[in-house]
Protein backbone atom coordinates (compact mmCIF):
# COMPACT_ATOMS: atom_id res chain seq x y z
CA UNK A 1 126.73 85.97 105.58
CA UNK A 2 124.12 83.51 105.01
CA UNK A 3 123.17 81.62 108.09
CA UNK A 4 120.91 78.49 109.52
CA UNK A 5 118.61 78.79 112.53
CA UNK A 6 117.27 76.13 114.12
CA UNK A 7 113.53 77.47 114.46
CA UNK A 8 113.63 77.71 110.31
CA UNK A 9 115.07 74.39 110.03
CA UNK A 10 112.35 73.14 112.37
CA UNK A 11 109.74 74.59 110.72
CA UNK A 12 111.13 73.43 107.38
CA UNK A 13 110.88 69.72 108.69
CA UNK A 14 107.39 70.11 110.32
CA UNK A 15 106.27 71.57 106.71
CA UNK A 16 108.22 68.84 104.93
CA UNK A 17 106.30 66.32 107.12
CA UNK A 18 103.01 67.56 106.80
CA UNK A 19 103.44 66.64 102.92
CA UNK A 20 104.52 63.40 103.00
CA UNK A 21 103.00 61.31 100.00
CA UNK A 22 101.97 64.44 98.14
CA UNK A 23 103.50 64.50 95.00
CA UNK A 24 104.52 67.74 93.54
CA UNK A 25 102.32 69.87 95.83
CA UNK A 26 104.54 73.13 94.86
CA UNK A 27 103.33 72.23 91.51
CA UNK A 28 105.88 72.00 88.44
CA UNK A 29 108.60 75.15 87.58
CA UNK A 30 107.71 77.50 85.65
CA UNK A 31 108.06 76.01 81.51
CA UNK A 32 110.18 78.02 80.00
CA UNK A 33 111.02 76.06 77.10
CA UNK A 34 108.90 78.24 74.48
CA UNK A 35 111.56 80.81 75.33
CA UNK A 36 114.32 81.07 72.20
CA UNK A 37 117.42 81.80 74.38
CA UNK A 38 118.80 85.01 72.95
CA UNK A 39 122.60 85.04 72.63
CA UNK A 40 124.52 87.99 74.09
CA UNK A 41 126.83 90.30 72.44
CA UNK A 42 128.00 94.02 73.11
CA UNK A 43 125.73 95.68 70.83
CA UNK A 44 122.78 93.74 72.45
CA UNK A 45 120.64 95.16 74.95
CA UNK A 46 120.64 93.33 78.53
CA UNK A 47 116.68 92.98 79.05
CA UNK A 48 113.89 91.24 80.94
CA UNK A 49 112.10 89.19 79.13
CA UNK A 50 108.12 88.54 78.93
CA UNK A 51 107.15 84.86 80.07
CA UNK A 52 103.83 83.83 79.40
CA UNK A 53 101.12 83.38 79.44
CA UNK A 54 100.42 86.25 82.42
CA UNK A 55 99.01 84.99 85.18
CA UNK A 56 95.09 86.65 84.67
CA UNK A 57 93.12 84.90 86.70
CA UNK A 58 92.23 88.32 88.85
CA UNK A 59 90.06 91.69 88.90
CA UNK A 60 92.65 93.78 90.32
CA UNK A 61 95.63 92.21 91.77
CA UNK A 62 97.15 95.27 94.17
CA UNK A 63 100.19 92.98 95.50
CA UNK A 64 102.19 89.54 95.19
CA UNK A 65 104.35 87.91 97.47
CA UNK A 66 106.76 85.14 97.19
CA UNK A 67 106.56 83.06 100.80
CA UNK A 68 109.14 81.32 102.73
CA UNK A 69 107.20 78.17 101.23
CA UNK A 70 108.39 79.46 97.79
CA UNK A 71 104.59 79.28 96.75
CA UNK A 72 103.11 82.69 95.40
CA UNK A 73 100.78 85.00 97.36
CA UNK A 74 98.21 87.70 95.33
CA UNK A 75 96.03 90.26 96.50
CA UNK A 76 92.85 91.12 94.67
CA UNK A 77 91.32 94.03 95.80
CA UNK A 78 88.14 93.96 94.19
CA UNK A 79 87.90 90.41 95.04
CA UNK A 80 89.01 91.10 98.66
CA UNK A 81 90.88 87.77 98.59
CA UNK A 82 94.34 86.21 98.63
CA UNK A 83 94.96 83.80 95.89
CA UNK A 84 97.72 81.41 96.37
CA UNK A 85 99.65 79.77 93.17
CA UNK A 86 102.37 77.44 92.54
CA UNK A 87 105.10 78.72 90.54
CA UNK A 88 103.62 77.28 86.91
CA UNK A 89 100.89 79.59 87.93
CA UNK A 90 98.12 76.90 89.38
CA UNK A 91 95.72 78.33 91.75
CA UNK A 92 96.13 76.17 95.22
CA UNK A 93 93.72 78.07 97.14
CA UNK A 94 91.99 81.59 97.92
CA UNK A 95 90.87 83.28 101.19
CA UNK A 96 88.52 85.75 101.42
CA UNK A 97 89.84 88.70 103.96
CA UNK A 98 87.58 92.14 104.34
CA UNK A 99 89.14 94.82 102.33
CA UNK A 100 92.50 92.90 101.33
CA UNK A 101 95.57 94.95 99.96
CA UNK A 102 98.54 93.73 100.65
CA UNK A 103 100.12 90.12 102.20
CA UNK A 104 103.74 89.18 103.19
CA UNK A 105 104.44 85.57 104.81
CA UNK A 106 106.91 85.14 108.08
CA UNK A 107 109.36 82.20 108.73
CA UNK A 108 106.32 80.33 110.30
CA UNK A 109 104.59 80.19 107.13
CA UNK A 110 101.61 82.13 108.59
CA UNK A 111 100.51 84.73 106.45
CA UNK A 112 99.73 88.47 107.16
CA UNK A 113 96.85 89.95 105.13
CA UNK A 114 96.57 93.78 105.56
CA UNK A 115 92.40 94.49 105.19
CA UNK A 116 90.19 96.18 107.28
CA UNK A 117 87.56 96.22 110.58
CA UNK A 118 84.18 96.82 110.02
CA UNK A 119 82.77 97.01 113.46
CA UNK A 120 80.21 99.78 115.60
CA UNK A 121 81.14 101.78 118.88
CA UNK A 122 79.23 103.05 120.88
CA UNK A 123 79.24 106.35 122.02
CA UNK A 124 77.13 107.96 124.76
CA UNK A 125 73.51 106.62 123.58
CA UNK A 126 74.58 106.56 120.06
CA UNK A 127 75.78 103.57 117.76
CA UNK A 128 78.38 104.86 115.46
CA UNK A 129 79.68 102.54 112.16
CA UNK A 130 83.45 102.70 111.74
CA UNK A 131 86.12 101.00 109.76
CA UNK A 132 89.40 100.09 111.13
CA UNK A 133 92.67 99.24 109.22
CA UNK A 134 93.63 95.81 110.26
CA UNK A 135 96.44 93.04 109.81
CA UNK A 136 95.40 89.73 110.05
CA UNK A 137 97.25 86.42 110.81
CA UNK A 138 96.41 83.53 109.17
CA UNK A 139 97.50 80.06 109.97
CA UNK A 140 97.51 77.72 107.02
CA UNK A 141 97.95 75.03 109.27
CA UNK A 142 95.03 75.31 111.66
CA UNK A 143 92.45 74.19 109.12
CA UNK A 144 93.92 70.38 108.98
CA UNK A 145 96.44 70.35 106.80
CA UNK A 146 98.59 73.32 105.01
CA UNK A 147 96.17 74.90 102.40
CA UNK A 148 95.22 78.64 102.28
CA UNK A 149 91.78 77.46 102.04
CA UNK A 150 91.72 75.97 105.01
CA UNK A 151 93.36 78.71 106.98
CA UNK A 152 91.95 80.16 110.19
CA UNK A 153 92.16 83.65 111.37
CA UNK A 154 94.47 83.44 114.66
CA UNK A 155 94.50 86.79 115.31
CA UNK A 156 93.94 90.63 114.04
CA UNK A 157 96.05 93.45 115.14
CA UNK A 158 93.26 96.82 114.68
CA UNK A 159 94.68 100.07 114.01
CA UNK A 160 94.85 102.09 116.54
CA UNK A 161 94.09 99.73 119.36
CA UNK A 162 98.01 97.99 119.27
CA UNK A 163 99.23 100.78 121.26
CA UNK A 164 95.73 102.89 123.06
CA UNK A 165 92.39 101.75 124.35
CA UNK A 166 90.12 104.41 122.40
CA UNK A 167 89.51 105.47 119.17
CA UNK A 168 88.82 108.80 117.50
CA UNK A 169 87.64 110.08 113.86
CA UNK A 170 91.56 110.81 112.77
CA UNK A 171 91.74 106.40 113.56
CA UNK A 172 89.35 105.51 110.42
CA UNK A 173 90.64 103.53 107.65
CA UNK A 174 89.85 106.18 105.54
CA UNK A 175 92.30 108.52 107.13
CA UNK A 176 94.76 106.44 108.85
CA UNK A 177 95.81 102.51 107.12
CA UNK A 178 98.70 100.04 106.87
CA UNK A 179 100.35 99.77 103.60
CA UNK A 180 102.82 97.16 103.46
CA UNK A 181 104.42 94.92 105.71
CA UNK A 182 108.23 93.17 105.43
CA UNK A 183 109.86 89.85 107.94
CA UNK A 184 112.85 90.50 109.71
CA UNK A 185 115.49 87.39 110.22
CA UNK A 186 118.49 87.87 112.63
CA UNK A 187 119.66 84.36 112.90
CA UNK A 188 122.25 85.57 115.84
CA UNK A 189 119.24 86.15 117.86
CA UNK A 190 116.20 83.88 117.73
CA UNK A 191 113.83 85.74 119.53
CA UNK A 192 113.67 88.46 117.09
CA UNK A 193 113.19 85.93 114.07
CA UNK A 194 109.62 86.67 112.27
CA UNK A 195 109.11 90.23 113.97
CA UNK A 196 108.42 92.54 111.55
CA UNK A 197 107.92 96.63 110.02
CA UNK A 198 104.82 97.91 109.00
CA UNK A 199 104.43 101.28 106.13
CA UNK A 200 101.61 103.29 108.07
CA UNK A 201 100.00 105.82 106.46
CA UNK A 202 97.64 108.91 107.42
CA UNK A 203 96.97 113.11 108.50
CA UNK A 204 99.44 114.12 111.13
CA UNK A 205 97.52 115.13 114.11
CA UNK A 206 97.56 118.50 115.33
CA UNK A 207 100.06 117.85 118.31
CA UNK A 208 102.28 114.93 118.73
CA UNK A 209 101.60 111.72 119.88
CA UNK A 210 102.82 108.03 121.03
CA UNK A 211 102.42 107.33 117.24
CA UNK A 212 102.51 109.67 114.32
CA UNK A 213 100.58 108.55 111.68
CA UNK A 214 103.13 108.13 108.89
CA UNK A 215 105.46 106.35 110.28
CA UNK A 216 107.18 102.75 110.29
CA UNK A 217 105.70 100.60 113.00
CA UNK A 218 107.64 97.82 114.73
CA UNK A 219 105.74 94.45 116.09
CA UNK A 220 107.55 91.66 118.17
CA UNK A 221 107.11 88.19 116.49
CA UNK A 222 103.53 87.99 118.72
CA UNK A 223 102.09 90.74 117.37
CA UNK A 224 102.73 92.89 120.15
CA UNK A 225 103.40 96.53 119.34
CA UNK A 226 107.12 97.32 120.05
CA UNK A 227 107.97 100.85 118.58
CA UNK A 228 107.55 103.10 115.34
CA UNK A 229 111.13 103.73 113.54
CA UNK A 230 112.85 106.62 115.17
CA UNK A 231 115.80 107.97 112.71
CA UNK A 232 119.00 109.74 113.82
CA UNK A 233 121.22 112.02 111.57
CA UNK A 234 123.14 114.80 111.37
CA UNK A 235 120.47 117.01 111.79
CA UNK A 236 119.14 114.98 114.94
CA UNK A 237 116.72 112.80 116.02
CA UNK A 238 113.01 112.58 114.26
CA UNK A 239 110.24 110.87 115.34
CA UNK A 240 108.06 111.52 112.57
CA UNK A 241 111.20 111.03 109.75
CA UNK A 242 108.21 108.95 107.40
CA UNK A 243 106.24 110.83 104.63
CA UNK A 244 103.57 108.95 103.23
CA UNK A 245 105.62 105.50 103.77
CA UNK A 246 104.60 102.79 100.99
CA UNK A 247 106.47 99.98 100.08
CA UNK A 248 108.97 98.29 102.40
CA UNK A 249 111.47 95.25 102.03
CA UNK A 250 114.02 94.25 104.67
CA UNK A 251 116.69 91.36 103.50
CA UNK A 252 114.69 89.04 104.67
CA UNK A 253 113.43 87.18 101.33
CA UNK A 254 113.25 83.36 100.33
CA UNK A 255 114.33 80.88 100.08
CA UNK A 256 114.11 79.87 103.82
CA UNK A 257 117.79 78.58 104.36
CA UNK A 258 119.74 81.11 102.81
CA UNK A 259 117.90 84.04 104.69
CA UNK A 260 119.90 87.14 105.12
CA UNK A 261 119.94 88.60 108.89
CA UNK A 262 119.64 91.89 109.71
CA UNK A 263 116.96 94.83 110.70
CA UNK A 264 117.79 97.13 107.67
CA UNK A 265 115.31 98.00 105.55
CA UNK A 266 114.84 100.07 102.93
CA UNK A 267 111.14 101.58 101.97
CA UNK A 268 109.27 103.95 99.80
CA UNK A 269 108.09 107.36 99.77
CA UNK A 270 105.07 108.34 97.63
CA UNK A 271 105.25 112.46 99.50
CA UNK A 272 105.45 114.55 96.38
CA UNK A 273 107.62 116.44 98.12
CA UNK A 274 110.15 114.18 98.85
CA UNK A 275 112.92 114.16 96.25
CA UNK A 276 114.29 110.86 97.59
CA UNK A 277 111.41 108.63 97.45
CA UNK A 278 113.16 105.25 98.15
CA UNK A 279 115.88 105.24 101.18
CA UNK A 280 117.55 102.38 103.08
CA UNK A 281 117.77 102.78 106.68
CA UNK A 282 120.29 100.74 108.89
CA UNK A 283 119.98 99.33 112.06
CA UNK A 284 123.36 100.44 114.16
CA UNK A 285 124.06 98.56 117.25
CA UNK A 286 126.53 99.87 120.00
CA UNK A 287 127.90 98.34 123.68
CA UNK A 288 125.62 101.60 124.83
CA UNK A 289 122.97 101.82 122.13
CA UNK A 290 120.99 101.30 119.26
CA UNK A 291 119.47 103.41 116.23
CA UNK A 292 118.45 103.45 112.53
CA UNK A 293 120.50 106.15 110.08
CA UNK A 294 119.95 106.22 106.42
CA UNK A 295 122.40 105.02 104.59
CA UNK A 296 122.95 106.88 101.18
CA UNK A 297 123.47 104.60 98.16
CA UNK A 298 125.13 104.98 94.60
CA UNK A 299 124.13 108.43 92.98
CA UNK A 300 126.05 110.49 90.38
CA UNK A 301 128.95 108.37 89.18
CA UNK A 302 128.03 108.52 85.18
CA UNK A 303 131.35 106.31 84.81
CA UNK A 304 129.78 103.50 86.38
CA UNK A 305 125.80 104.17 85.42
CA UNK A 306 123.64 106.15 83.52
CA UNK A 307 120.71 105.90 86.34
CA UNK A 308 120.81 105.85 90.55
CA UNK A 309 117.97 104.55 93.07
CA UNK A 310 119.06 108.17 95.33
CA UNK A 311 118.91 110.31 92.73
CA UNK A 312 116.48 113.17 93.27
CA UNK A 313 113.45 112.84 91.72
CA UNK A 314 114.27 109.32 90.39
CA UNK A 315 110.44 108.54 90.85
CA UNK A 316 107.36 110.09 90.83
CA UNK A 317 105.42 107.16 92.61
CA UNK A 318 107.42 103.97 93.99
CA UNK A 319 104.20 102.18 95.31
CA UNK A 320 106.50 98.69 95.87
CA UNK A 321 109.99 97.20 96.99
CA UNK A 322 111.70 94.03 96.79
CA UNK A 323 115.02 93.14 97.54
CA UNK A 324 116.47 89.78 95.40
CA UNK A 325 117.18 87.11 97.55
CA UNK A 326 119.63 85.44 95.92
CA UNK A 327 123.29 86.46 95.49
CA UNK A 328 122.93 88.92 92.67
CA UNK A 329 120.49 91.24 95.60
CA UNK A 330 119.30 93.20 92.86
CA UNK A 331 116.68 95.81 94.24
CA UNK A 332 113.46 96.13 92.25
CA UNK A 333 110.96 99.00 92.46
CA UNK A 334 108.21 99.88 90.69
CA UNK A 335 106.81 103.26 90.02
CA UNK A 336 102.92 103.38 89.75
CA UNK A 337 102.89 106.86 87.91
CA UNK A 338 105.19 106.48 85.14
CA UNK A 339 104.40 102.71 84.82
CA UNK A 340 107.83 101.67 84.90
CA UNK A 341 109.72 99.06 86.87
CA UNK A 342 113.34 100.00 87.81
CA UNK A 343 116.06 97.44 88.38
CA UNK A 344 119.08 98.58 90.76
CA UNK A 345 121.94 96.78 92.26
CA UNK A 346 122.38 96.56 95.83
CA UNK A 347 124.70 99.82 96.27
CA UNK A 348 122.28 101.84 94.26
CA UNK A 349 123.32 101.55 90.38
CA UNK A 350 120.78 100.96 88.08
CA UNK A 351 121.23 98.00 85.75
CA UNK A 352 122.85 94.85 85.47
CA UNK A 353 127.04 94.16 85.10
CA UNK A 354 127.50 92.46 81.74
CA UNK A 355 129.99 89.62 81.63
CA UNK A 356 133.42 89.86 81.79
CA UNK A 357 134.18 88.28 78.58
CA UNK A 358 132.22 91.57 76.75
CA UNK A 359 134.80 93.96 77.89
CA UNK A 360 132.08 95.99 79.51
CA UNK A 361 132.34 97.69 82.92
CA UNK A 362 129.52 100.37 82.90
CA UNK A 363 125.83 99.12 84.51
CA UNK A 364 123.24 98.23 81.30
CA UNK A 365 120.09 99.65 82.38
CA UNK A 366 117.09 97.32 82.02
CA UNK A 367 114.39 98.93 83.56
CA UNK A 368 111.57 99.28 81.33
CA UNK A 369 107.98 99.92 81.28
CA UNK A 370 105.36 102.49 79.70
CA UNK A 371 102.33 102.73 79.89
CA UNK A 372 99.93 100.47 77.99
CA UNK A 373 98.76 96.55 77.88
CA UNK A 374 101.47 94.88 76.10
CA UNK A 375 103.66 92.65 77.59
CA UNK A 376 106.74 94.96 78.79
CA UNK A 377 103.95 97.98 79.78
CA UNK A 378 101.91 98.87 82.64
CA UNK A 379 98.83 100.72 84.00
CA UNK A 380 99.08 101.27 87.63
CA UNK A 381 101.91 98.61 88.68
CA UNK A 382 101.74 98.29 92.09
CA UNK A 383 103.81 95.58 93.14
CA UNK A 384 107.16 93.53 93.03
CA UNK A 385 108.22 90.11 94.33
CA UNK A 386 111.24 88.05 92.98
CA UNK A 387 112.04 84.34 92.97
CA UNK A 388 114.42 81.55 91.79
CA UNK A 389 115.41 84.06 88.45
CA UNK A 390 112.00 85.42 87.93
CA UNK A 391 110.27 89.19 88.36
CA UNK A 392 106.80 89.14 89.44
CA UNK A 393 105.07 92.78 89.14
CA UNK A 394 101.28 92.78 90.23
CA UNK A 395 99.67 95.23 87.14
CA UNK A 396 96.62 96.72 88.81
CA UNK A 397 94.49 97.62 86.42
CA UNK A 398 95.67 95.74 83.46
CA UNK A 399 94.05 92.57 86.05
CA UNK A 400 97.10 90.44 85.59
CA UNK A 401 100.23 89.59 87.01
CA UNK A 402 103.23 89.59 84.41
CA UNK A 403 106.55 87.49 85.07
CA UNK A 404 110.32 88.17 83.60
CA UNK A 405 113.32 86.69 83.14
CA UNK A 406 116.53 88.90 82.27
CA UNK A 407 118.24 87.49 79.42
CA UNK A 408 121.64 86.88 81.26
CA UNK A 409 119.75 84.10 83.18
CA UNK A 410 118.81 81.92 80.95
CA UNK A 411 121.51 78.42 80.44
């Protein structure tokens, strides 16, 4: 059920208001018109199709991010910046952030910006260099007026000291980062509005802990450390349930007013030896308690699809995760090994329903990819964002971001 909340409508008129008088500041939709708009038939192949140009204005863009302000948010690592675009692909702003990977945006409009610490402890008589993963919070707003440029840094949560006081060798950036971070919206309870899950990723110390390394982390809506994921099933309860977490999307994705509630997510495995590398986990709430269980989605049905997002081994590395969040909630990863992008509906079947009128009741698989620099290939796709009809994948090392439109979208 889609829902309003008055902090998102609030925040929604504040933005509005801080705009008055500027004309087209999201910047014009992306032109299309070049496009010839196929015609479908049975025999023709549902597909996404290349827009261009690609967006290339980057040395190696590592991830993209639509934001509730439905203006797009890209990573370049090299750079160790966030670039912010309309959607005809304008460059607003840029903001340079130590060691930059990975960004997400909460209800707020503040971003999150996953880089790194480079600071010195001390340690007896001895100075000691380290580097810390570390998320921090921008607000767009604190410069004078909203522009990414004029952001300020209003605070930094610092791997590990969220949730202990000291820091040890195992705590390094090298060893122990945050991947990817995802918004939850429950719009039946306010207070847990803009929290949000974080992919962590490192070695397992040698006994247990507060906090494995891998692991899903859990931060209340003022960056206060809350929990990491703890999963039941039928086997029991695990604590350290996360292999090499990656990617992670919750249902939480623009636009701002038709927001889907809930603390589901579903995230990505890159463990080789993990045969399923992309699960959704639910969020179960009880009069006596509360827990996450995975929830196991389409697989094995050949009469309905050819392809399944639990099959085993479906992927090889699924480096990124987006959920669609609009009413088709088609689920989008993409696999950095094999190059390939892989479209799924929302119970797990991969492809797209044809229309009605064609007869046609079996999924049409249009995942594609390969590896290369043409415009339906990869190198090193890292990853996925979606917005008003169009696919967004960040292509590492080809230095570009390429966009898509599937063919049963265009009017």
């Amino acid at each position: 059920m889609m829902n309003k909340t008055l902090p998102s409508i609030l925040a929604l008129l504040v933005f509005s208001l801080s705009f008055t008088g500027c004309e087209k500041y999201f910047g014009d939709k992306t032109d299309l018109s070049f496009i010839e708009v196929p015609d479908y038939d049975a025999d023709r192949q549902i597909a996404y199709v290349p827009i261009q140009p690609s967006l290339n204005d980057f040395a190696k863009p590592v991830d993209v991010c639509i934001g509730f302000d439905e203006l797009i948010y890209v990573v370049d690592e090299v750079r160790e910046e966030v670039v912010c675009l309309d959607e005809a692909g304008r460059v607003l702003g840029r903001k340079s952030i130590p060691g930059a990977k990975s960004v997400a945006q909460d209800r707020k409009f503040d971003l999150l910006v996953i880089g790194r610490l480079d600071t010195q402890l001390i340690r007896g008589n001895d100075t000691v260099d380290r580097s810390f993963s570390t998320i921090y919070r921008l607000d767009q707003f604190g410069g004078g007026g909203y522009n990414l440029n004029n952001a300020v840094i209003s605070n930094k949560i610092v791997h590990p000291f969220y949730f202990k006081s000291n820091a040890d060798s195992t705590d390094q950036i090298n060893i122990v980062s945050f991947q990817r971070i995802s918004i939850i919206a429950d719009n039946g309870a306010p207070d847990i509005n803009n929290q949000f899950y974080v992919t962590r990723e490192g070695d397992k110390p040698l006994t247990p802990t507060f906090a494995p390394d891998d692991a899903v982390c859990y931060f209340n809506n003022d960056d206060s450390f809350i929990t990491t994921i703890i999963v039941n099933s039928s086997s029991g309860v695990f604590r350290d349930y996360f292999l090499e977490p990656s990617g992670i999307t919750t249902l939480a994705q623009p636009p701002q007013l038709t927001t889907t509630p809930g603390r589901d997510f579903i995230y990505t495995s890159l463990d080789p030896n993990n045969q399923l590398k992309v699960q959704y986990l639910q969020y179960v709430e009880t009069e006596f308690t509360s827990f996450y269980q995975v929830r196991l989605l389409a697989t094995g049905d050949t009469t309905q699809a050819d392809g399944f997002i639990n099959s085993p081994n479906k992927f090889r590395k699924p480096y990124d995760i987006t959920v669609a969040g609009d009413a088709s909630r088609y689920i989008f990863v993409v696999d950095s090994e094999t190059d390939s992008l892989h479209q799924f509906n929302f119970t797990g079947f991969e492809g797209v329903q044809p229309p009605a009128a064609t007869g046609i009741r079996k999924f049409q698989k249009a995942s594609f990819g390969g590896t290369g620099n043409a415009l339906t290939e990869f190198n090193n796709p890292t990853a996925v964002a979606y917005f008003n009809e169009i696919l967004y994948v960040a292509d590492s090392e080809n230095g570009r971001v390429l966009r898509f439109k599937l063919t049963l979208d265009f009017e």
